[in-house]
C-alpha atoms as a PDB file:
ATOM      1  CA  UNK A   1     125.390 141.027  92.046  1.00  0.00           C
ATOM      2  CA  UNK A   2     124.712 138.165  94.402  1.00  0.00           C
ATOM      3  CA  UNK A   3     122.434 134.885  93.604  1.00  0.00           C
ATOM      4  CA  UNK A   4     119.301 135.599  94.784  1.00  0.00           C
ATOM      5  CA  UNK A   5     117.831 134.474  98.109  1.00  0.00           C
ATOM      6  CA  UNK A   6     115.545 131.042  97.434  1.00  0.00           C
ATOM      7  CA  UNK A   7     111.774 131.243  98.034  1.00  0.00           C
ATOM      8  CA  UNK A   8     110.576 129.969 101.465  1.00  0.00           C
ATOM      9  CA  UNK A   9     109.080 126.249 100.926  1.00  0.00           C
ATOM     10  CA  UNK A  10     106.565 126.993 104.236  1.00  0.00           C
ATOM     11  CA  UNK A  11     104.266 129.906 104.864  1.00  0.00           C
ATOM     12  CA  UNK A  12     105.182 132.468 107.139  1.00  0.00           C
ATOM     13  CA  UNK A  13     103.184 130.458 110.006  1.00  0.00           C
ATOM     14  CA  UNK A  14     105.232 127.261 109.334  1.00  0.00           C
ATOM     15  CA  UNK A  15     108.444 125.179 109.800  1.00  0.00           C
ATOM     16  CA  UNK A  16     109.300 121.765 108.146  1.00  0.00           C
ATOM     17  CA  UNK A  17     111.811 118.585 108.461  1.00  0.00           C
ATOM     18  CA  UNK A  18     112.769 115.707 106.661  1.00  0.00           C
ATOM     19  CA  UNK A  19     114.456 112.859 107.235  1.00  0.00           C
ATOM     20  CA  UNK A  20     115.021 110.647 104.467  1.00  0.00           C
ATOM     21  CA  UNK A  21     116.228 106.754 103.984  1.00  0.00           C
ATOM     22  CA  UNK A  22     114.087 105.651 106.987  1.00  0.00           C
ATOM     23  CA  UNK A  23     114.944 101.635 106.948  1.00  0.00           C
ATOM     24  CA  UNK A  24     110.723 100.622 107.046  1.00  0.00           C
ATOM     25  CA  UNK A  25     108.253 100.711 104.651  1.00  0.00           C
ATOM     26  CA  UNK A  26     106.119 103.643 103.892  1.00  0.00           C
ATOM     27  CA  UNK A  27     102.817 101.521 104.620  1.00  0.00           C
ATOM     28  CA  UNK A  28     104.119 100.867 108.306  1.00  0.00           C
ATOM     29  CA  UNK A  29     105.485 104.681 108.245  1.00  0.00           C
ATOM     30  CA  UNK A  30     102.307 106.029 107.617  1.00  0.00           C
ATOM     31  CA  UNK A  31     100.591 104.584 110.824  1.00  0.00           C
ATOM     32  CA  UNK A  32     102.896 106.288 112.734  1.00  0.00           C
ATOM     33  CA  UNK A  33     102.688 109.287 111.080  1.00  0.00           C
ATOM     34  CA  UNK A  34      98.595 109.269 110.910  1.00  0.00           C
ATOM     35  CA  UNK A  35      99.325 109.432 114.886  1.00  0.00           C
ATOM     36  CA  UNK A  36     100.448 112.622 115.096  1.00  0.00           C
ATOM     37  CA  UNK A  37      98.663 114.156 112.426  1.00  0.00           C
ATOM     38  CA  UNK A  38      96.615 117.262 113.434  1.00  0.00           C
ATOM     39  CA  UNK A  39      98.486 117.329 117.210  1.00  0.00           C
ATOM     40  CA  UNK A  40      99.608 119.825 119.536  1.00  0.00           C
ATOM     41  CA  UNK A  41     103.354 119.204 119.593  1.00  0.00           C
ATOM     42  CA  UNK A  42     103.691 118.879 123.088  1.00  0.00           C
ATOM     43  CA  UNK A  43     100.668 115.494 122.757  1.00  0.00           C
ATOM     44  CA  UNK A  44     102.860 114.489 120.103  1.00  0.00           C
ATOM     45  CA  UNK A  45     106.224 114.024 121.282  1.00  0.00           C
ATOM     46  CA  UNK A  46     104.451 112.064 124.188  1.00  0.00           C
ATOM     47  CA  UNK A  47     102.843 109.849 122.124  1.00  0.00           C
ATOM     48  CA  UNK A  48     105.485 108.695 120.107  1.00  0.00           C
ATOM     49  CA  UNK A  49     107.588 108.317 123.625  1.00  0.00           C
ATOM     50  CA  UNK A  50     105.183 105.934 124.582  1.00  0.00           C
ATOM     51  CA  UNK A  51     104.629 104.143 121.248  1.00  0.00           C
ATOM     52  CA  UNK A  52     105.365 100.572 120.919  1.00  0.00           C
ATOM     53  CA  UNK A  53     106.094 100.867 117.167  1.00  0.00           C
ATOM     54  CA  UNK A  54     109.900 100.561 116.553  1.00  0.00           C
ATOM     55  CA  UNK A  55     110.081 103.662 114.181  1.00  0.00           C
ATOM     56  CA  UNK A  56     108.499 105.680 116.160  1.00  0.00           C
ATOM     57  CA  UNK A  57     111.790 107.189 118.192  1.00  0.00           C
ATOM     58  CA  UNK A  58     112.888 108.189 114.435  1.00  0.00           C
ATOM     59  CA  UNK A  59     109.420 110.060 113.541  1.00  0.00           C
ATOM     60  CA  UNK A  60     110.343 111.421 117.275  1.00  0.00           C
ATOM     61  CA  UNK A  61     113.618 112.735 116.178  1.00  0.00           C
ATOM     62  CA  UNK A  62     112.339 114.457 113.000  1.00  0.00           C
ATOM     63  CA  UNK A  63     109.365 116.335 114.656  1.00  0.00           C
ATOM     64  CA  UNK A  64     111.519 117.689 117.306  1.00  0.00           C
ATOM     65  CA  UNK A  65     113.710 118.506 114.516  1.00  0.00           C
ATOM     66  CA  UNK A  66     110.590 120.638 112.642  1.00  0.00           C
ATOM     67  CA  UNK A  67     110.143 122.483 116.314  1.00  0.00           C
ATOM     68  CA  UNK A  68     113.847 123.334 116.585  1.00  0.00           C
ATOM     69  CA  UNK A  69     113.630 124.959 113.241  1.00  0.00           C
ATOM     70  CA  UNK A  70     110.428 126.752 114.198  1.00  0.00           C
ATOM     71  CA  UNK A  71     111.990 128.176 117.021  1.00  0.00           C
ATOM     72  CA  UNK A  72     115.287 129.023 115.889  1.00  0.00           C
ATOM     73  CA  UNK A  73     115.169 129.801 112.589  1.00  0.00           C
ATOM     74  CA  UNK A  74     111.725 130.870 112.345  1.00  0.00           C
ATOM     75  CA  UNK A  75     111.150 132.416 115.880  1.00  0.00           C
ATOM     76  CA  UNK A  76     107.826 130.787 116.506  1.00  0.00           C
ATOM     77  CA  UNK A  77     106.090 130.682 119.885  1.00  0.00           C
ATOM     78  CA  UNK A  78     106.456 126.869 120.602  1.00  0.00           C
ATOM     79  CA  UNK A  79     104.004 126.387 122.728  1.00  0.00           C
ATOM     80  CA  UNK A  80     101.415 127.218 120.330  1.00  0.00           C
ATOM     81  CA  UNK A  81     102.810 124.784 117.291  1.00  0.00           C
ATOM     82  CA  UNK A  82     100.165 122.226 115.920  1.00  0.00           C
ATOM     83  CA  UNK A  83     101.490 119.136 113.404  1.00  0.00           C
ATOM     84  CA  UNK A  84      99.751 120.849 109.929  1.00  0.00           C
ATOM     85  CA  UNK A  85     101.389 117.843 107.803  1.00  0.00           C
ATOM     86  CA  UNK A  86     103.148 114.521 108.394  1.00  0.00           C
ATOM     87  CA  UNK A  87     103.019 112.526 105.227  1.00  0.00           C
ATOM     88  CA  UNK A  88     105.305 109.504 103.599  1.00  0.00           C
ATOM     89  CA  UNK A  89     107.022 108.955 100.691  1.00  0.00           C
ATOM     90  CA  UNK A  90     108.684 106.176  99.242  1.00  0.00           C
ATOM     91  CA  UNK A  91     112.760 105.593  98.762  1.00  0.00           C
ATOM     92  CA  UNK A  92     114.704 103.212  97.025  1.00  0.00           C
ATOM     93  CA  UNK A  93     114.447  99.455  97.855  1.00  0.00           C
ATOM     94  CA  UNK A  94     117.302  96.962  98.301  1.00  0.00           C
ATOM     95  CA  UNK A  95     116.682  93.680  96.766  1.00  0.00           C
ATOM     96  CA  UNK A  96     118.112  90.898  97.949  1.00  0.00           C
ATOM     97  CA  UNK A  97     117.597  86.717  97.970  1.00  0.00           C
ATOM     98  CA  UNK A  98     118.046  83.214  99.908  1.00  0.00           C
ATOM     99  CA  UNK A  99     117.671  80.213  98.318  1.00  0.00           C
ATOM    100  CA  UNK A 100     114.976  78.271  98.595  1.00  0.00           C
ATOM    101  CA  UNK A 101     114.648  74.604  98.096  1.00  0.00           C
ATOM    102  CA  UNK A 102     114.560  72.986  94.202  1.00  0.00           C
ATOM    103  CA  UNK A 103     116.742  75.554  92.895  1.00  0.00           C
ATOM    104  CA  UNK A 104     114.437  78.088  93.532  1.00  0.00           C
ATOM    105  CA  UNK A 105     115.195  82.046  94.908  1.00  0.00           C
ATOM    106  CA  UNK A 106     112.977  83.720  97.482  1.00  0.00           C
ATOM    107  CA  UNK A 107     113.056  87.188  96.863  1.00  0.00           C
ATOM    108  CA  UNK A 108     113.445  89.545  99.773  1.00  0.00           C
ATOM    109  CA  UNK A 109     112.801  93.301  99.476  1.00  0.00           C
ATOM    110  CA  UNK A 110     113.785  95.499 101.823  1.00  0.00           C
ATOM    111  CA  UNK A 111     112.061  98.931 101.603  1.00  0.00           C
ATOM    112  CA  UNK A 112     112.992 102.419 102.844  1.00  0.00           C
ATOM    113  CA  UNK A 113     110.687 105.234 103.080  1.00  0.00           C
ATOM    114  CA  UNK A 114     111.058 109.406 103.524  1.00  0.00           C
ATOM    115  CA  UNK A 115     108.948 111.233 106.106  1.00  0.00           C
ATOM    116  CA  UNK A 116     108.068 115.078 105.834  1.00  0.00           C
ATOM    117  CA  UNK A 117     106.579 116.798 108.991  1.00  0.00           C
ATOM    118  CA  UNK A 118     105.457 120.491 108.949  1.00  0.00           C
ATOM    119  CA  UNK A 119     104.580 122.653 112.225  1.00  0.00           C
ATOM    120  CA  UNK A 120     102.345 125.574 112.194  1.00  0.00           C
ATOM    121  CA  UNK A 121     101.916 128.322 114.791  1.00  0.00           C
ATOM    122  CA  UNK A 122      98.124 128.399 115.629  1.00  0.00           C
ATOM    123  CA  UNK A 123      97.059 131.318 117.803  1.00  0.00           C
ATOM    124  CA  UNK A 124      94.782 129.845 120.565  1.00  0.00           C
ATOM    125  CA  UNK A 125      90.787 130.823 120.984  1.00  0.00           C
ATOM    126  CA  UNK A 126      89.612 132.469 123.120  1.00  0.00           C
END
């Protein structure tokens, strides 16, 4: 008589994270995330170690995130997880002022963006 169990999101193969209300904009997001697109895991994480891009150590956090639930609640091998997705979404933006000279108000936006990473278990070639 219990509610019924929800549908995976993720194939079988897969494992996903999110981490929402990133404080950048999803056009700077997105370079970061192109980055890692298509990666082993392993040549991910060290390239967003190394990065020089300041939002990088958060896209860090949510991919090891995505292989934590891969491993744990998934029990996927992960030495054989490949990033499948890693794409960017927008959130709300804070709108705020200063003013400027003549009466005048500059208007200062200050956007923050979402970020969805999924892992997938590819078997390797022989």
């Amino acid at each position: 008589m219990g509610k019924e169990k929800n549908p995976r999101r993720v194939a079988e193969n897969e494992a996903m994270a999110k981490t929402r209300m990133l404080r950048t904009s999803p056009q700077k997001l997105n370079l970061v995330a192109q980055m890692i697109r298509g990666k082993k895991v392993d040549k991910a994480l060290a390239d967003l170690t190394f990065s020089h891009k300041r939002i990088s150590e958060d896209v860090k956090k949510c991919l090891q995130s995505a292989i934590a639930n891969a491993e744990n609640n998934h029990g996927l091998d992960v030495d054989e997880l490949v990033v499948a997705e890693a794409y960017v979404g927008k959130n709300l933006t804070m709108k705020r002022g200063r003013p400027r000279a003549r009466g005048r108000f500059g208007k200062i936006v200050k956007p923050f963006a979402e970020l969805t990473i999924k892992v997938r278990q590819v078997e390797e070639q022989a």
